[in-house]
PDB file of N, CA and C in Angstrom:
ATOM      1  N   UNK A   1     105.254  69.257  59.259  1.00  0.00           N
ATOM      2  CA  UNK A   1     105.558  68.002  58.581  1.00  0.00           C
ATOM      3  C   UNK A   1     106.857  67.441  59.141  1.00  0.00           C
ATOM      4  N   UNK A   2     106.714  66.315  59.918  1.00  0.00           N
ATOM      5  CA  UNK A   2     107.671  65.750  59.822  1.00  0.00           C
ATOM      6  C   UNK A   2     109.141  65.582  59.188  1.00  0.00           C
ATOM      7  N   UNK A   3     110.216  65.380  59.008  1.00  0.00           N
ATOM      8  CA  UNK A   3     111.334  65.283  58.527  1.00  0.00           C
ATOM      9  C   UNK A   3     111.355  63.960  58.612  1.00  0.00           C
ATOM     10  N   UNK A   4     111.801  63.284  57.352  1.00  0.00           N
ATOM     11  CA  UNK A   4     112.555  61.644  57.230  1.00  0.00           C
ATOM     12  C   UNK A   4     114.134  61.449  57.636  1.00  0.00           C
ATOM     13  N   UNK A   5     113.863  60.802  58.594  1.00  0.00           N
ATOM     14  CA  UNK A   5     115.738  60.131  58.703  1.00  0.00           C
ATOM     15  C   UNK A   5     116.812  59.874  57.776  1.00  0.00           C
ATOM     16  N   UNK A   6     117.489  60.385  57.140  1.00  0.00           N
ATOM     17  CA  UNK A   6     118.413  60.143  56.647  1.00  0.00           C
ATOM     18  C   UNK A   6     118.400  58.386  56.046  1.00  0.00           C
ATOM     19  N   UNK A   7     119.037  57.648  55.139  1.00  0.00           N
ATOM     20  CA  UNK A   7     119.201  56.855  54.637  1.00  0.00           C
ATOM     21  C   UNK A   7     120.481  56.033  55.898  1.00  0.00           C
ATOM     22  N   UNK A   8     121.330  56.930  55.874  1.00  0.00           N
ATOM     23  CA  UNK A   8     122.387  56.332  56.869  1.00  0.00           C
ATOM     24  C   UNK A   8     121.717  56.097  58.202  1.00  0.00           C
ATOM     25  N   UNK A   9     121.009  56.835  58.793  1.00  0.00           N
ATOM     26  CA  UNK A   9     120.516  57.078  60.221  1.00  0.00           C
ATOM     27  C   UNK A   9     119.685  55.415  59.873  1.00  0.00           C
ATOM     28  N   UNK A  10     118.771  55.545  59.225  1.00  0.00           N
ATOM     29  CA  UNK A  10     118.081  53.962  58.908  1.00  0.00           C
ATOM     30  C   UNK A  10     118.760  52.962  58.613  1.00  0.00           C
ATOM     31  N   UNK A  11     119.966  53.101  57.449  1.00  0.00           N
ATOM     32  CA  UNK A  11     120.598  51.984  57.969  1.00  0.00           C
ATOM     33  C   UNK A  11     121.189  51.176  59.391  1.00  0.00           C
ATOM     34  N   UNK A  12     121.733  52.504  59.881  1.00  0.00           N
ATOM     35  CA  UNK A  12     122.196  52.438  61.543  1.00  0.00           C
ATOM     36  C   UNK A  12     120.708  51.447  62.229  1.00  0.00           C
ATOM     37  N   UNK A  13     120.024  52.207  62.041  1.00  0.00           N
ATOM     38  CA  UNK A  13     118.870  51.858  62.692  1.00  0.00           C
ATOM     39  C   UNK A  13     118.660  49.990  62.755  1.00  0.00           C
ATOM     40  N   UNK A  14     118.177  49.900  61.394  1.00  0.00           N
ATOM     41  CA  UNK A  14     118.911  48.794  60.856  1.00  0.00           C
ATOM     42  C   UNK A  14     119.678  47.533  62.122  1.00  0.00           C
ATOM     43  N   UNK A  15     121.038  47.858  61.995  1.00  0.00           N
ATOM     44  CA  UNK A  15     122.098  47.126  62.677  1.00  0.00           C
ATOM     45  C   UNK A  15     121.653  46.972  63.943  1.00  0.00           C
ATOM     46  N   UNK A  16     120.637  47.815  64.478  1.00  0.00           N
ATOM     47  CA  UNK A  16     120.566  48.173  65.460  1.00  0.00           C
ATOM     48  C   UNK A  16     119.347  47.199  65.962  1.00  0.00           C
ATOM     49  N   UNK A  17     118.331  46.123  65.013  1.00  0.00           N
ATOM     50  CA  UNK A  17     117.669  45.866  64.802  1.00  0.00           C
ATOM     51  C   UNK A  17     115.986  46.346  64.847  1.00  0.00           C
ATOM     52  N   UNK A  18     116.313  47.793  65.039  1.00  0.00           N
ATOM     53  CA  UNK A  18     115.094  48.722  63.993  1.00  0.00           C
ATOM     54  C   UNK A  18     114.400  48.151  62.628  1.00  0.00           C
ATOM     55  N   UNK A  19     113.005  46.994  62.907  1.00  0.00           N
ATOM     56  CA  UNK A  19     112.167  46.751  61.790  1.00  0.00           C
ATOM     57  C   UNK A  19     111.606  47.992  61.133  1.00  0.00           C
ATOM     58  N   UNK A  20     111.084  49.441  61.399  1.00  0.00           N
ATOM     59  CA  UNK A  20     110.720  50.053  60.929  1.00  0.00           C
ATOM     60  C   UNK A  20     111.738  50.517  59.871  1.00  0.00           C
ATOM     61  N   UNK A  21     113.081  50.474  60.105  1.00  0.00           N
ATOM     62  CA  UNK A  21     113.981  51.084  59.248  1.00  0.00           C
ATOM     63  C   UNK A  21     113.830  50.824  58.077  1.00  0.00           C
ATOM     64  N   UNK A  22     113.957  49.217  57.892  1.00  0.00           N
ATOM     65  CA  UNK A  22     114.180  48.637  56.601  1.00  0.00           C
ATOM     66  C   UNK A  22     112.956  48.599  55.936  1.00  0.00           C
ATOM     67  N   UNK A  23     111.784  48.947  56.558  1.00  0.00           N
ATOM     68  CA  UNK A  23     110.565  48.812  55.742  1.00  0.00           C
ATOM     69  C   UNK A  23     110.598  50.588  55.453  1.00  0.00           C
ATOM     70  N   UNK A  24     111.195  51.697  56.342  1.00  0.00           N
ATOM     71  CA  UNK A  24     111.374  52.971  55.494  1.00  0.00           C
ATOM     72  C   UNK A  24     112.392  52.789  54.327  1.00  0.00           C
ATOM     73  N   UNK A  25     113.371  52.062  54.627  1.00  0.00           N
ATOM     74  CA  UNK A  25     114.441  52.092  53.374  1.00  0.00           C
ATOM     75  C   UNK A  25     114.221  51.469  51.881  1.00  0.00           C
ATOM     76  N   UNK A  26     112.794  50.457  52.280  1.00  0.00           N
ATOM     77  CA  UNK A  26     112.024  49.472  51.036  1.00  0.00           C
ATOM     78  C   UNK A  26     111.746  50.528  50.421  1.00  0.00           C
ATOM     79  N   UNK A  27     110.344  51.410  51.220  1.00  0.00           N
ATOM     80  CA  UNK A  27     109.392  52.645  51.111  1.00  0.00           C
ATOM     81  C   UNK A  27     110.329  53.717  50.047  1.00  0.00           C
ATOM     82  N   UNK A  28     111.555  53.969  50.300  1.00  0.00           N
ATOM     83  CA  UNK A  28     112.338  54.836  49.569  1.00  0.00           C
ATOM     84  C   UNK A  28     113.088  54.178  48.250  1.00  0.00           C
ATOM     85  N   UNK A  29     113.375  52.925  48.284  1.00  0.00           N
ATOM     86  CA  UNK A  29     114.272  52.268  47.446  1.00  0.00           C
ATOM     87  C   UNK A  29     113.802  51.792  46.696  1.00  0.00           C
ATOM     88  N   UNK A  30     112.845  50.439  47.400  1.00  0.00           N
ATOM     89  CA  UNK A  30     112.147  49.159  46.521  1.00  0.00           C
ATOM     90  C   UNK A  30     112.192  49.789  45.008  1.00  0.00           C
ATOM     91  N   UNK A  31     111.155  51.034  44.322  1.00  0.00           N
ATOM     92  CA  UNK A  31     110.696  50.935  43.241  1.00  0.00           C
ATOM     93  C   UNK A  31     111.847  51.163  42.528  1.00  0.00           C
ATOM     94  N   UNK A  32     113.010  51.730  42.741  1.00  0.00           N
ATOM     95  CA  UNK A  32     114.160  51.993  41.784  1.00  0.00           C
ATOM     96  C   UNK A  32     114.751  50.459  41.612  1.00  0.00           C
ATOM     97  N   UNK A  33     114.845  49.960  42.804  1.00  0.00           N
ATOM     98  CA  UNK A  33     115.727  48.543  42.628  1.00  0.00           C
ATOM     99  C   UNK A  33     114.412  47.460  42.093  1.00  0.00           C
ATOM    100  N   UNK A  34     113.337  47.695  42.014  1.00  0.00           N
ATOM    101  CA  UNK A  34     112.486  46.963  40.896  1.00  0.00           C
ATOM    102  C   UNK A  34     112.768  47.411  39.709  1.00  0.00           C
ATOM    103  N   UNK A  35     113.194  48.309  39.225  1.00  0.00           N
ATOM    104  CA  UNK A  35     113.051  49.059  38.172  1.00  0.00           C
ATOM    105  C   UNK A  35     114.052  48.268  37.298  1.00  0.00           C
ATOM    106  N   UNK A  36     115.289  48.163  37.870  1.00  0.00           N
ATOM    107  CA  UNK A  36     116.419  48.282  37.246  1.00  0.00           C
ATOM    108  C   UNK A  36     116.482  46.026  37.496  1.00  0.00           C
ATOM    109  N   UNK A  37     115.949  45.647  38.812  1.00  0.00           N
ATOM    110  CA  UNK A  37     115.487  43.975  38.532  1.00  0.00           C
ATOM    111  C   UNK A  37     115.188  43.443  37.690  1.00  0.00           C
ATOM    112  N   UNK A  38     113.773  43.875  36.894  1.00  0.00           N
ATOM    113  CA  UNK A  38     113.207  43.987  36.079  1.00  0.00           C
ATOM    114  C   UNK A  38     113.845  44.037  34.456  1.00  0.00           C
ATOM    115  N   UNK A  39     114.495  44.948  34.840  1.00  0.00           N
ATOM    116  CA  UNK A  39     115.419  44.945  33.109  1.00  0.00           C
ATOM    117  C   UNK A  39     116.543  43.783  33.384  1.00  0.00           C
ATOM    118  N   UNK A  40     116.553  43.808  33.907  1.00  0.00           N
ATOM    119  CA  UNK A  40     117.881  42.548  34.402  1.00  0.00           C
ATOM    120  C   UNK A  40     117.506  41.245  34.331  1.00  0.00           C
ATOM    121  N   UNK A  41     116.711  41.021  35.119  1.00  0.00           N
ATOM    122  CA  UNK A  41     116.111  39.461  34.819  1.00  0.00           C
ATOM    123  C   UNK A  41     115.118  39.001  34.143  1.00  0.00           C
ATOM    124  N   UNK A  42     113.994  40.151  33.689  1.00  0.00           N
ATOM    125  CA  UNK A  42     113.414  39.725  32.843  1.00  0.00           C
ATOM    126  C   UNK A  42     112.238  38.640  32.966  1.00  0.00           C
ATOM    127  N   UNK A  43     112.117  38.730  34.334  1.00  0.00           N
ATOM    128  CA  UNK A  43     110.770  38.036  34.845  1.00  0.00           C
ATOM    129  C   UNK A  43     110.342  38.897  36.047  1.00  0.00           C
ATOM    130  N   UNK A  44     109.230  38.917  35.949  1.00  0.00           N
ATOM    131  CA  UNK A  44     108.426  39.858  37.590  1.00  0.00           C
ATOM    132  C   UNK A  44     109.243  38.987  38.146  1.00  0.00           C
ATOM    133  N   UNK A  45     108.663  37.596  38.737  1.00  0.00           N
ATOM    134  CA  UNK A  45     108.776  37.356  40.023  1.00  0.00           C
ATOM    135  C   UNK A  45     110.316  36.923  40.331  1.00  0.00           C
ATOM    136  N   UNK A  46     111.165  36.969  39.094  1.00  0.00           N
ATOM    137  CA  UNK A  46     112.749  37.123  39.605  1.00  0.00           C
ATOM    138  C   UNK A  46     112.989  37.725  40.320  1.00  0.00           C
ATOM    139  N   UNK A  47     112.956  38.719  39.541  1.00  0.00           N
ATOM    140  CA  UNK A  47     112.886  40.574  39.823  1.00  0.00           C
ATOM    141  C   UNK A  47     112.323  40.942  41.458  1.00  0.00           C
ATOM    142  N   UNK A  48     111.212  40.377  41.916  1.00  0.00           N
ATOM    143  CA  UNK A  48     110.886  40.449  43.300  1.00  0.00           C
ATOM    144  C   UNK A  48     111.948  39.485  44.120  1.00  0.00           C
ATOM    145  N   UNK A  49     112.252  38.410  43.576  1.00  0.00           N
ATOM    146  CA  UNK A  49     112.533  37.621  44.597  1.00  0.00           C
ATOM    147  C   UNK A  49     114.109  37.955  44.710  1.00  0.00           C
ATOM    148  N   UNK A  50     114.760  38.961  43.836  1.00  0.00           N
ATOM    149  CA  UNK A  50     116.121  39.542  44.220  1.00  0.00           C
ATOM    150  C   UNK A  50     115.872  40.915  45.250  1.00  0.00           C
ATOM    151  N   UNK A  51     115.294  41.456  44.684  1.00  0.00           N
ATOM    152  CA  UNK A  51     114.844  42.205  45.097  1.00  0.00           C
ATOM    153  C   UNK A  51     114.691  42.594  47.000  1.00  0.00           C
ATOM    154  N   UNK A  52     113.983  41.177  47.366  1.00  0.00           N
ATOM    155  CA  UNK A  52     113.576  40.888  48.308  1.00  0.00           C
ATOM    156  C   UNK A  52     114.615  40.394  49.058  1.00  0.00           C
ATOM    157  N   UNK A  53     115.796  39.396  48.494  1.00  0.00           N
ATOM    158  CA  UNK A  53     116.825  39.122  48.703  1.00  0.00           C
ATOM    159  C   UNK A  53     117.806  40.123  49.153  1.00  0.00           C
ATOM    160  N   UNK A  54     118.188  41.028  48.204  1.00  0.00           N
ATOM    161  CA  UNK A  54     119.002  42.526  48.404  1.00  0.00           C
ATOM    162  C   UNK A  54     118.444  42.922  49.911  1.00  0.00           C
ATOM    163  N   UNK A  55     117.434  43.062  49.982  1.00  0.00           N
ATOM    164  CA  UNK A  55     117.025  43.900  51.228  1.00  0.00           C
ATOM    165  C   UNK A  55     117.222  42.929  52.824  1.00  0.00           C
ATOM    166  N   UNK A  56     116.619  41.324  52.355  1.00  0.00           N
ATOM    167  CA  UNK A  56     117.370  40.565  53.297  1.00  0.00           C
ATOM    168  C   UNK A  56     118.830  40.708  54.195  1.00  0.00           C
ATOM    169  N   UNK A  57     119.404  40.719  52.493  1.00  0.00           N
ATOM    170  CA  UNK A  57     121.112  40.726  53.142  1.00  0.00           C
ATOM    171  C   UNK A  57     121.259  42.230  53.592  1.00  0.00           C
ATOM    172  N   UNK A  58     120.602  43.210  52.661  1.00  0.00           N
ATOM    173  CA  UNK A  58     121.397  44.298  53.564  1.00  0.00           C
ATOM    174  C   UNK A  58     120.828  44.525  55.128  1.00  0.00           C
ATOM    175  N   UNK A  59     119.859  43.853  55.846  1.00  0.00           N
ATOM    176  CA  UNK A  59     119.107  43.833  56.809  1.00  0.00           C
ATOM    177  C   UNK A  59     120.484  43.135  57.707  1.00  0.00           C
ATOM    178  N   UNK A  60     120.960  42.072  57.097  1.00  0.00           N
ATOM    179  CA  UNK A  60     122.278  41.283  58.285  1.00  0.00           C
ATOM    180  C   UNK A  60     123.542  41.782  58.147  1.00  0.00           C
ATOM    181  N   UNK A  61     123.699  42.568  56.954  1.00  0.00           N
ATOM    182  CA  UNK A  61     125.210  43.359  56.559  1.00  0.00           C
ATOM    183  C   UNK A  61     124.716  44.419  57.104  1.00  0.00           C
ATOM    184  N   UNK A  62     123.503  45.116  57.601  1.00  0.00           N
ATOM    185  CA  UNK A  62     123.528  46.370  58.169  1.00  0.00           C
ATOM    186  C   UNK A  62     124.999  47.609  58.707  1.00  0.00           C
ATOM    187  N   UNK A  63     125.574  46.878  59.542  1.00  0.00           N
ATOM    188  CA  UNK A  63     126.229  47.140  60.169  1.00  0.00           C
ATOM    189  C   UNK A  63     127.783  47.182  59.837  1.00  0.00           C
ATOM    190  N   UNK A  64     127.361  46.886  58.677  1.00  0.00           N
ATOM    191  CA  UNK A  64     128.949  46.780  57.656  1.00  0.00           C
ATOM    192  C   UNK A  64     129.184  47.872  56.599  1.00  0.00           C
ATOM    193  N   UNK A  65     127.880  49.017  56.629  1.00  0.00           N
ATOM    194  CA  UNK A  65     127.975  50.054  55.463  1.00  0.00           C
ATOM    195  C   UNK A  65     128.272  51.087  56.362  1.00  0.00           C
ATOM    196  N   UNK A  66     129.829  51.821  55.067  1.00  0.00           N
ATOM    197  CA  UNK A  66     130.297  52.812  55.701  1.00  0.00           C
ATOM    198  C   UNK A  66     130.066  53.755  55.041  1.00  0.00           C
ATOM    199  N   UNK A  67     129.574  54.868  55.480  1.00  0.00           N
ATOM    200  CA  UNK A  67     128.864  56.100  54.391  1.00  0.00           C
ATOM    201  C   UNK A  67     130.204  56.700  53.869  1.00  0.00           C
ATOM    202  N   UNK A  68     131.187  56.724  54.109  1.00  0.00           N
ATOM    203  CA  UNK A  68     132.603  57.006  53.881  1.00  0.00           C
ATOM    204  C   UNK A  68     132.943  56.537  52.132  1.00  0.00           C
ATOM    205  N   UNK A  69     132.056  55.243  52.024  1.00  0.00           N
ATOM    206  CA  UNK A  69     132.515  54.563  50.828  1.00  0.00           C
ATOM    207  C   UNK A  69     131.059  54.819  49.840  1.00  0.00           C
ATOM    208  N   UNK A  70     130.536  55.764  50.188  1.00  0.00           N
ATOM    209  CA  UNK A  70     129.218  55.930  49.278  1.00  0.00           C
ATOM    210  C   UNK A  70     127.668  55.989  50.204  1.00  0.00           C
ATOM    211  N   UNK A  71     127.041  56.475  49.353  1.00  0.00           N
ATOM    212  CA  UNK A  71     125.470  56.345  49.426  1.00  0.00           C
ATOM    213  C   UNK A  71     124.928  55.140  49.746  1.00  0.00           C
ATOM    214  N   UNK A  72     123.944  55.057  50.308  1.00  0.00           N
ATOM    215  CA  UNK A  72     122.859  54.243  50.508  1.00  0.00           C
ATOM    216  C   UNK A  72     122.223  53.616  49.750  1.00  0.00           C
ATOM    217  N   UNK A  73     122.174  54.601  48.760  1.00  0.00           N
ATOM    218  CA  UNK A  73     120.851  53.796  47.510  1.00  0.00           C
ATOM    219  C   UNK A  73     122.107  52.909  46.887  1.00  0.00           C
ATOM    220  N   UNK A  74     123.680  53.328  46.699  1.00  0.00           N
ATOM    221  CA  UNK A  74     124.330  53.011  45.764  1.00  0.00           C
ATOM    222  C   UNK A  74     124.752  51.508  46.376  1.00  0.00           C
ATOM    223  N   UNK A  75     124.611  51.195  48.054  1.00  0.00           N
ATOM    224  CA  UNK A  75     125.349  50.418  48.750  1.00  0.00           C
ATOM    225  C   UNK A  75     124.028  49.172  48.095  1.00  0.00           C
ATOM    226  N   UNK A  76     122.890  49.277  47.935  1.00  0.00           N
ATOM    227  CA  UNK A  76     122.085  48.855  47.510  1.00  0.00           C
ATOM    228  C   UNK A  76     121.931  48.239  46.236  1.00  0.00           C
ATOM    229  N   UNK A  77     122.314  49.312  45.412  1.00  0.00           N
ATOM    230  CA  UNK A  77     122.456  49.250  43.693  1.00  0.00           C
ATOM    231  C   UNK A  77     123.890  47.874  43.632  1.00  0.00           C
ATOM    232  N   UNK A  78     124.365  48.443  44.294  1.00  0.00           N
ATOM    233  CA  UNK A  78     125.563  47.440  43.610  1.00  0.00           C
ATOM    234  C   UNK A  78     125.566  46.278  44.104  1.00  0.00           C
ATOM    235  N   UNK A  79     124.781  45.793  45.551  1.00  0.00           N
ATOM    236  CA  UNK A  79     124.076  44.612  46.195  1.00  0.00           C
ATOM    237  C   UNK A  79     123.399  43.905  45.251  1.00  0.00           C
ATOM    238  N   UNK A  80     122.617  44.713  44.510  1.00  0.00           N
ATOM    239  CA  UNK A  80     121.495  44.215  43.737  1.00  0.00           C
ATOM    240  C   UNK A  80     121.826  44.001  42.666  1.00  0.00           C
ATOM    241  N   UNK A  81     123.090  44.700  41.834  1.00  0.00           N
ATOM    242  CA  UNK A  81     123.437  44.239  40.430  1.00  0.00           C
ATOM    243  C   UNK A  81     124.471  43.120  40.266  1.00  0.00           C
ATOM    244  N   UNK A  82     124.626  43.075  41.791  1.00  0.00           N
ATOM    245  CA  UNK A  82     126.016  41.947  41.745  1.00  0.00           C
ATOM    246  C   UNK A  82     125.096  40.291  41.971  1.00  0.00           C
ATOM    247  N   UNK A  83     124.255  40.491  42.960  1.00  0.00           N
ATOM    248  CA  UNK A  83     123.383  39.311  42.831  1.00  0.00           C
ATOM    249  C   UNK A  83     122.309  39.016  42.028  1.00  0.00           C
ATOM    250  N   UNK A  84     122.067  39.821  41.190  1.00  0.00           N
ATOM    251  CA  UNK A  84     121.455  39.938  39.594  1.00  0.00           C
ATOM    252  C   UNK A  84     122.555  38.830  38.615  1.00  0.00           C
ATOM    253  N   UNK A  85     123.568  39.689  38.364  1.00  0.00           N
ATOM    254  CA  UNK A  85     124.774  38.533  37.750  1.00  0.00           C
ATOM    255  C   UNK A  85     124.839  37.673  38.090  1.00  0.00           C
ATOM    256  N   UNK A  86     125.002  37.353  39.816  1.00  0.00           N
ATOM    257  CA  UNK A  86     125.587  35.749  40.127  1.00  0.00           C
ATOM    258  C   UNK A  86     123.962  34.884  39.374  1.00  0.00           C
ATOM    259  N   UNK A  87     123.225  35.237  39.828  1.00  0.00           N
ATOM    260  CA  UNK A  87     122.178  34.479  39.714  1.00  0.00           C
ATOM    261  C   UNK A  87     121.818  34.279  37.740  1.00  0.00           C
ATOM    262  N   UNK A  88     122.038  35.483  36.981  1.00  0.00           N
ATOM    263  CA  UNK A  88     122.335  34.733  36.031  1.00  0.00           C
ATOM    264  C   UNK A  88     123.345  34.079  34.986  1.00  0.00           C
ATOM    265  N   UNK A  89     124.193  34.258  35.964  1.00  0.00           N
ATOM    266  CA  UNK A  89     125.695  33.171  35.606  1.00  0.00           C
ATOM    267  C   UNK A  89     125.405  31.987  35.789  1.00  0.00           C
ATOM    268  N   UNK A  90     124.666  31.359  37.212  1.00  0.00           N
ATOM    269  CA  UNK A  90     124.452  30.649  37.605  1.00  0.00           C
ATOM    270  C   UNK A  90     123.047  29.798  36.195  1.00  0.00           C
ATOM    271  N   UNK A  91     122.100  30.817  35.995  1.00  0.00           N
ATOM    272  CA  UNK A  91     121.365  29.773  34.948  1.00  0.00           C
ATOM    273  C   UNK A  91     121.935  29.753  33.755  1.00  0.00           C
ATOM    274  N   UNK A  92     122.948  30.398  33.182  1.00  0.00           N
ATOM    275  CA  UNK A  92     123.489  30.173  32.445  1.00  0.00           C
ATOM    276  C   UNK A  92     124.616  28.703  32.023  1.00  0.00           C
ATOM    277  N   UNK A  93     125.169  28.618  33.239  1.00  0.00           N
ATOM    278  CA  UNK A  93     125.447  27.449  33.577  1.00  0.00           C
ATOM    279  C   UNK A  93     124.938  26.329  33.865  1.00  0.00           C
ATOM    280  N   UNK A  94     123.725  26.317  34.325  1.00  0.00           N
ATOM    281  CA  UNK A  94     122.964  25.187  34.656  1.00  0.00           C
ATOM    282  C   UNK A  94     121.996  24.832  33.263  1.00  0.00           C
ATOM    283  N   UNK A  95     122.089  25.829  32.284  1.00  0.00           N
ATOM    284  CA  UNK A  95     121.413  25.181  30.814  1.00  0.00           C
ATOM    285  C   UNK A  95     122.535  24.408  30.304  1.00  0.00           C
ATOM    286  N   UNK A  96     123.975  25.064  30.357  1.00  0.00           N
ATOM    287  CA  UNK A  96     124.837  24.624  29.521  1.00  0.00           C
ATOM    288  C   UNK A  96     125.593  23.426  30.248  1.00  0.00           C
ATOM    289  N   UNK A  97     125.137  22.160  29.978  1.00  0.00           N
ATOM    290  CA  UNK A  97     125.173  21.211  30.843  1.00  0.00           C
ATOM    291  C   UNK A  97     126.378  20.111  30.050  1.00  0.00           C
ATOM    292  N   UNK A  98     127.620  20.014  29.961  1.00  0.00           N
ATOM    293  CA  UNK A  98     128.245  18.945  29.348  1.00  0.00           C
ATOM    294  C   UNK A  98     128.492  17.659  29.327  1.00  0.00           C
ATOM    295  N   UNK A  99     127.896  16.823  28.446  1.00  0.00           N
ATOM    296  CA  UNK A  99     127.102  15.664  28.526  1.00  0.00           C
ATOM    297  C   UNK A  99     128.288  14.629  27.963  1.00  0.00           C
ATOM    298  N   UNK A 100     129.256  15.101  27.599  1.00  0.00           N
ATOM    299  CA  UNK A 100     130.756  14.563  27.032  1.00  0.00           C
ATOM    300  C   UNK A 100     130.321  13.583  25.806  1.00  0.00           C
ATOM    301  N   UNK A 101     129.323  13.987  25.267  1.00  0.00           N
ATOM    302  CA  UNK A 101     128.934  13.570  23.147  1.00  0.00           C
ATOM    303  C   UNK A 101     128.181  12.321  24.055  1.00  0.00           C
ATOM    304  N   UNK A 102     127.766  12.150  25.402  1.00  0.00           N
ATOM    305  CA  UNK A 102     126.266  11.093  25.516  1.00  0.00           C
ATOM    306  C   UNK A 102     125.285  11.923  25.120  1.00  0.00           C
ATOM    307  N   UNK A 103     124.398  10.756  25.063  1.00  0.00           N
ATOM    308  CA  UNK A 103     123.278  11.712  24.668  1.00  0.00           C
ATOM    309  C   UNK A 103     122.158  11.146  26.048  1.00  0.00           C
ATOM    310  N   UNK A 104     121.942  12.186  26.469  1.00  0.00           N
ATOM    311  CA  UNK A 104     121.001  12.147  27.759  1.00  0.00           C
ATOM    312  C   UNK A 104     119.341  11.471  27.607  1.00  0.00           C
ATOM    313  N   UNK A 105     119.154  10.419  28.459  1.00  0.00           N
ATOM    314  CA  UNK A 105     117.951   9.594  28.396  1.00  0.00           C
ATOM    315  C   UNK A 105     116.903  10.708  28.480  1.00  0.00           C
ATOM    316  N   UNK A 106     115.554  10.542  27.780  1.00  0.00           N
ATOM    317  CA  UNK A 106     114.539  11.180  27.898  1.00  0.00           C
ATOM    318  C   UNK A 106     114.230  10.869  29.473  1.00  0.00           C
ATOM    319  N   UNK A 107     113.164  12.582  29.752  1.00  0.00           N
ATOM    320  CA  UNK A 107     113.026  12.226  31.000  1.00  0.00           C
ATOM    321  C   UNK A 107     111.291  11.636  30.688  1.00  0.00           C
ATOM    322  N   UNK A 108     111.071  10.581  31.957  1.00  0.00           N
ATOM    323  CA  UNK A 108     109.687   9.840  32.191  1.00  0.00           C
ATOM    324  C   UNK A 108     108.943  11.027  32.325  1.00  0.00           C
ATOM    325  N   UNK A 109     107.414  10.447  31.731  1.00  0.00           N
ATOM    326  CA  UNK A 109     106.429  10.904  32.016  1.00  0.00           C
ATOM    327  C   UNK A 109     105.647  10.321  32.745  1.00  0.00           C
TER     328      UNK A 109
END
């Protein structure tokens, strides 16, 4: 049986622009960082589309993770919980819209 590459070795891989890497690092990761999407945003297809995002950026930051400062899954986790927040800071803000006591025209149908 084969042996799997290390998490770091794939990230390397990664930077290196190794497509197989990041689809082994999905293969190992994805379902935890759905897991924890999921409770966070509170819609499937949020939840995928951060998800999908996280793995984007860590695909172009490749080359910026230092195993010195942690794990792999964790360089991930905290990718993913930090753009979890921005994104719902961001709708949080965009409901709470200050209209300065106008009162906003109905929209056309």
């Amino acid at each position: 049986m084969q042996e799997h590459p290390s998490d770091a070795h794939l990230v390397a891989a990664m930077a290196r622009g190794d497509q197989a890497s990041i689809e082994a690092l999905y293969d190992l990761h994805a379902g935890l960082m759905m897991g924890v999407a999921l409770r966070m945003m509170r819609s499937r297809s949020l939840a995928e589309d951060l998800v999908h995002d996280v793995f984007l950026e860590a695909w172009r930051a490749a080359d910026s993770f230092d195993a010195t400062r942690g794990s792999v899954k964790t360089w991930l986790m905290v990718r993913l919980r930090s753009r979890a927040l921005d994104r719902l800071r961001a709708a949080r803000t965009t409901r709470r819209v200050d209209t300065g006591g106008e009162r906003l025209p109905e929209p056309e149908q």
